[in-house]
N, C-alpha and C. Protein backbone atom coordinates (compact mmCIF):
# COMPACT_ATOMS: atom_id res chain seq x y z
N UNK A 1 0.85 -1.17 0.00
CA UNK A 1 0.00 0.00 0.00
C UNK A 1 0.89 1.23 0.00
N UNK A 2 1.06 2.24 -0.96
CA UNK A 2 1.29 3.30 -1.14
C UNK A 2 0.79 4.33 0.14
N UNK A 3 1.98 4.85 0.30
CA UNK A 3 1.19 6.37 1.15
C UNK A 3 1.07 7.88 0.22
N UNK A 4 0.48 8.28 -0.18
CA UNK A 4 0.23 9.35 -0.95
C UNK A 4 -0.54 10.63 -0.07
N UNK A 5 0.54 11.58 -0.20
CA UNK A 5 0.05 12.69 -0.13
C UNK A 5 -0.50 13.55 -0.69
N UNK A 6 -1.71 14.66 0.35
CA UNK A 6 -2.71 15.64 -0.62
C UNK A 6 -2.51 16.79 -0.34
N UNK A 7 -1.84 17.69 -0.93
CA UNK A 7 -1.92 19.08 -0.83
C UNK A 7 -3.30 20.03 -0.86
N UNK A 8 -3.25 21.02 -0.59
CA UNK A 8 -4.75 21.32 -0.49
C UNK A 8 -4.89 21.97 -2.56
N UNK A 9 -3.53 22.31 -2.70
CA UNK A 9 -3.66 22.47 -4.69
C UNK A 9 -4.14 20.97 -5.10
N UNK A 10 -3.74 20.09 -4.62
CA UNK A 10 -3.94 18.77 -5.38
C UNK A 10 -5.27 18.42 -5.19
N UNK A 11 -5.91 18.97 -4.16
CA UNK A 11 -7.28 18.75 -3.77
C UNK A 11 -7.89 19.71 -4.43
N UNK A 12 -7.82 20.91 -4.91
CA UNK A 12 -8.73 21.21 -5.35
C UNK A 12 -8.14 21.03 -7.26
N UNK A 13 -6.81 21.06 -7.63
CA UNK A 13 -6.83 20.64 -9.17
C UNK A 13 -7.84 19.24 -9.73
N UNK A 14 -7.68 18.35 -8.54
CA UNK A 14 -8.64 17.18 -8.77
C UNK A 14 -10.14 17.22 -9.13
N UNK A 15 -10.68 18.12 -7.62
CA UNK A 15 -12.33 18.96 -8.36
C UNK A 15 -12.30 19.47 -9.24
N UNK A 16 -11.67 20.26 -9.63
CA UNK A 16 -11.80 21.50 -11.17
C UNK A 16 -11.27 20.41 -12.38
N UNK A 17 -10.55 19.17 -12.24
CA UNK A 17 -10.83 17.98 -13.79
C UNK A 17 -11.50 17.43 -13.65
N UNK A 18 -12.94 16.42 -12.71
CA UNK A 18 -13.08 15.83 -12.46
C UNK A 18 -12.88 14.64 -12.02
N UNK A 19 -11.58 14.75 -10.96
CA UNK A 19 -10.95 13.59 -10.51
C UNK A 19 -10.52 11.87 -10.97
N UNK A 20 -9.80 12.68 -11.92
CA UNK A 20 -9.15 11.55 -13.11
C UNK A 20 -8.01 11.09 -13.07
N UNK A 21 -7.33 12.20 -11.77
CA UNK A 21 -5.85 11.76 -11.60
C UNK A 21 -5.72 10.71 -10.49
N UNK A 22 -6.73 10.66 -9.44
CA UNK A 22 -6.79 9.93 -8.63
C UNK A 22 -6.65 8.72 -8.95
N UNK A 23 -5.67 7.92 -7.91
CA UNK A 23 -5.27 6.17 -8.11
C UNK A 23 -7.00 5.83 -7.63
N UNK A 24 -7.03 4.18 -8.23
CA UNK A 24 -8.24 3.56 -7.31
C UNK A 24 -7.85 3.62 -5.86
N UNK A 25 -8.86 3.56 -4.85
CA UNK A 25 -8.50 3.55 -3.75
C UNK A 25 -9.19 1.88 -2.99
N UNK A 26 -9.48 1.10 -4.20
CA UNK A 26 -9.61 0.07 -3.51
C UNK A 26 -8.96 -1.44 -4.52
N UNK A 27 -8.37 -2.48 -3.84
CA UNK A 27 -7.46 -3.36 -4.46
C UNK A 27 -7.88 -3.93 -5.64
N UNK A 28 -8.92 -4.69 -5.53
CA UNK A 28 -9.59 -5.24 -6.67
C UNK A 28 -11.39 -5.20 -7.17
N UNK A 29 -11.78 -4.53 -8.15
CA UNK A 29 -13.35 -4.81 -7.96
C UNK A 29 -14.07 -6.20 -8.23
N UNK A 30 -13.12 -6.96 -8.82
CA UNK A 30 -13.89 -8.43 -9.00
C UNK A 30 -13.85 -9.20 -7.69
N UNK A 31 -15.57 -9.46 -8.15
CA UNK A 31 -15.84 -10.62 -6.78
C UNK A 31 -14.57 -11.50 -6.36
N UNK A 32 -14.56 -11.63 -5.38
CA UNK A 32 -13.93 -13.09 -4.74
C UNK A 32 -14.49 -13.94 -5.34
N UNK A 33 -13.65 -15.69 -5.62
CA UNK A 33 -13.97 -16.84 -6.26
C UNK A 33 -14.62 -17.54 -5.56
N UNK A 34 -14.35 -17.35 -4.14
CA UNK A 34 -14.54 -18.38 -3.08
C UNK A 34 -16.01 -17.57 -2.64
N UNK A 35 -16.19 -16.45 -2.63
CA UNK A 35 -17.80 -15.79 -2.60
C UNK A 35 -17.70 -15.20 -1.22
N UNK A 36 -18.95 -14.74 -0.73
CA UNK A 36 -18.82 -14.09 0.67
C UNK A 36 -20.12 -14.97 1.65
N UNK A 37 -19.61 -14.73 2.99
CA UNK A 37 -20.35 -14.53 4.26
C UNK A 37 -21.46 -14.19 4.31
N UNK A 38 -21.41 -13.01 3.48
CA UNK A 38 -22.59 -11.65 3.79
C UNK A 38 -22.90 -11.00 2.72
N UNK A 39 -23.62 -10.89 2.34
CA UNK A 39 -23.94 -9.60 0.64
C UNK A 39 -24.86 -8.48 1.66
N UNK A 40 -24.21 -7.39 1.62
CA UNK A 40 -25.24 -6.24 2.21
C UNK A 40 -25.46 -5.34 0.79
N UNK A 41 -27.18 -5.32 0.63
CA UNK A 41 -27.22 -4.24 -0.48
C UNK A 41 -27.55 -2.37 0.61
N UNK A 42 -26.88 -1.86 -0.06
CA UNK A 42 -26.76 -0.54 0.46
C UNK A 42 -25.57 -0.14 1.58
N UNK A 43 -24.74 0.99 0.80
CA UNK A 43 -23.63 1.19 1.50
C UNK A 43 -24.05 2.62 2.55
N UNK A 44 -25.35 2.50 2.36
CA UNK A 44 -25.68 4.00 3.41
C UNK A 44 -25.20 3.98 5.06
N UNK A 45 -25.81 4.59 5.70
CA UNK A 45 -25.81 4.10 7.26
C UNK A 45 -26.22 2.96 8.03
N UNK A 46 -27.19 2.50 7.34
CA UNK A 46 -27.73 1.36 7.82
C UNK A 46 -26.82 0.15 7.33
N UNK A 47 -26.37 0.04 5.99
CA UNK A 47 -26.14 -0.87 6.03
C UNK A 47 -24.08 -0.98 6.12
N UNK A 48 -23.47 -0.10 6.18
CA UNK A 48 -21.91 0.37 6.67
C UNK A 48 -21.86 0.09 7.75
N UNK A 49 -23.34 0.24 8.93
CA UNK A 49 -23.30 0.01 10.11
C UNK A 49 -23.73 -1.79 10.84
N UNK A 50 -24.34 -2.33 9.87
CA UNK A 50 -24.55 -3.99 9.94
C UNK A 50 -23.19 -4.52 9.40
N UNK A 51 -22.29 -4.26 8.72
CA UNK A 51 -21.13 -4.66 8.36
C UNK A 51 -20.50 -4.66 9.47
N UNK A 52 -20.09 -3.32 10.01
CA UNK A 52 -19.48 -3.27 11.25
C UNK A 52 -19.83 -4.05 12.27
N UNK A 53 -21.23 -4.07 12.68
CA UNK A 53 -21.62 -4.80 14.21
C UNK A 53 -21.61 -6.22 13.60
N UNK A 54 -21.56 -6.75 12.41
CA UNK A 54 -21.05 -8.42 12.03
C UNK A 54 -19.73 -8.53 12.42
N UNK A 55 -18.64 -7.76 11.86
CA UNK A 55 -17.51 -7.99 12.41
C UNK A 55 -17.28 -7.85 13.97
N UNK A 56 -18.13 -6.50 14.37
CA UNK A 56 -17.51 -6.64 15.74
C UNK A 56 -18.29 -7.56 16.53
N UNK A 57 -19.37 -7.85 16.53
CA UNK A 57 -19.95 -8.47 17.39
C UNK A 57 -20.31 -10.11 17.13
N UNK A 58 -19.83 -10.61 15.79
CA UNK A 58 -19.97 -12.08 15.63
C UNK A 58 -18.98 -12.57 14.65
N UNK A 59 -18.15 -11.72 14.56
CA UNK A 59 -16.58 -12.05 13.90
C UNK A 59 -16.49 -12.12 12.54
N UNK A 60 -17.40 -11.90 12.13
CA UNK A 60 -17.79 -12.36 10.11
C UNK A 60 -17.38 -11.12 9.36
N UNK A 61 -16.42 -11.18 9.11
CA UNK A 61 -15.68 -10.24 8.72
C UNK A 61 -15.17 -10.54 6.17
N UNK A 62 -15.75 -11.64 6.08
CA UNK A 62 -15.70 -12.12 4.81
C UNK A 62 -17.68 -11.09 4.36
N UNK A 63 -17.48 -10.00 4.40
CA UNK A 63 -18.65 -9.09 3.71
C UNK A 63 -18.54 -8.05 2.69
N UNK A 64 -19.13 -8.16 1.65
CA UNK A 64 -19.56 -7.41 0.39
C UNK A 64 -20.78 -6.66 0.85
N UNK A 65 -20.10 -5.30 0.93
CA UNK A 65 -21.08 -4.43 0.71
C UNK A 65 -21.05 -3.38 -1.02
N UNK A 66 -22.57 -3.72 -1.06
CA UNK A 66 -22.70 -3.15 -2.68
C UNK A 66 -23.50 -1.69 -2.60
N UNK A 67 -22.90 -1.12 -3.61
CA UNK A 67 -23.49 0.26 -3.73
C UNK A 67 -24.16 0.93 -4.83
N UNK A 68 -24.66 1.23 -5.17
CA UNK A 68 -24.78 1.68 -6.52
C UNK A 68 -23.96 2.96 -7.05
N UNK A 69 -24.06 4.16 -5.81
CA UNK A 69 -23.45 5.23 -5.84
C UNK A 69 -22.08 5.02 -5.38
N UNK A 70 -21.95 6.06 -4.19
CA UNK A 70 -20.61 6.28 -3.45
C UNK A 70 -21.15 5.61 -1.90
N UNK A 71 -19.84 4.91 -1.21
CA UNK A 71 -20.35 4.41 -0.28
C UNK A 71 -20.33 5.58 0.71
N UNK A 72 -21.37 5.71 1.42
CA UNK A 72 -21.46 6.51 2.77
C UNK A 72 -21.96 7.95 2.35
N UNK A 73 -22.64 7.61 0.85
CA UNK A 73 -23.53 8.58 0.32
C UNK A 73 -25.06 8.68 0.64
N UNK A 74 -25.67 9.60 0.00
CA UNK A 74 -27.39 9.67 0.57
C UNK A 74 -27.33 10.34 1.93
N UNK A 75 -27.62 10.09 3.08
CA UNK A 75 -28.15 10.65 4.04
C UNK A 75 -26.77 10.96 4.97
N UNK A 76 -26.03 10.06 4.85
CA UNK A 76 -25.20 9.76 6.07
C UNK A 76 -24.23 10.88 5.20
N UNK A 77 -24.28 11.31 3.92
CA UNK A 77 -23.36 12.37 3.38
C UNK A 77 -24.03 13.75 3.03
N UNK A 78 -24.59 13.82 3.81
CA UNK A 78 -25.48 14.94 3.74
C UNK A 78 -25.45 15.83 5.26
């Protein structure tokens, strides 16, 4: 994992292209082979927050959460 730094120019040259320079910030988008634990549809509050209390509170930590948008968008980004 790379550490990359953000200047506050680099933060805003990114808004004014539409953030094209940005690396992905996540490893791979294809499913796992072996599949998951858990499929949560909705990355809002409700469901960012059942991910979490699976891991913390019953250890199941093999979960796909799906989004359509941006995760931790809709209400909880508002």
């Amino acid at each position: 994992v790379s550490k990359t730094r953000y200047s506050a120019f680099k933060v805003l040259k990114e808004a004014l292209t539409g953030h094209k320079g940005w690396e992905p910030t996540w490893r791979d988008a294809e499913p796992k082979a072996d599949g998951y634990d858990v499929i949560i549809v909705g990355g809002g509050g409700h469901g960012l927050a059942t991910a979490y209390y699976l891991a913390k509170n019953h250890g199941i930590t093999n979960v796909a959460v799906l989004e359509r948008g941006w995760i931790g968008s809709g209400n909880v980004g508002r």
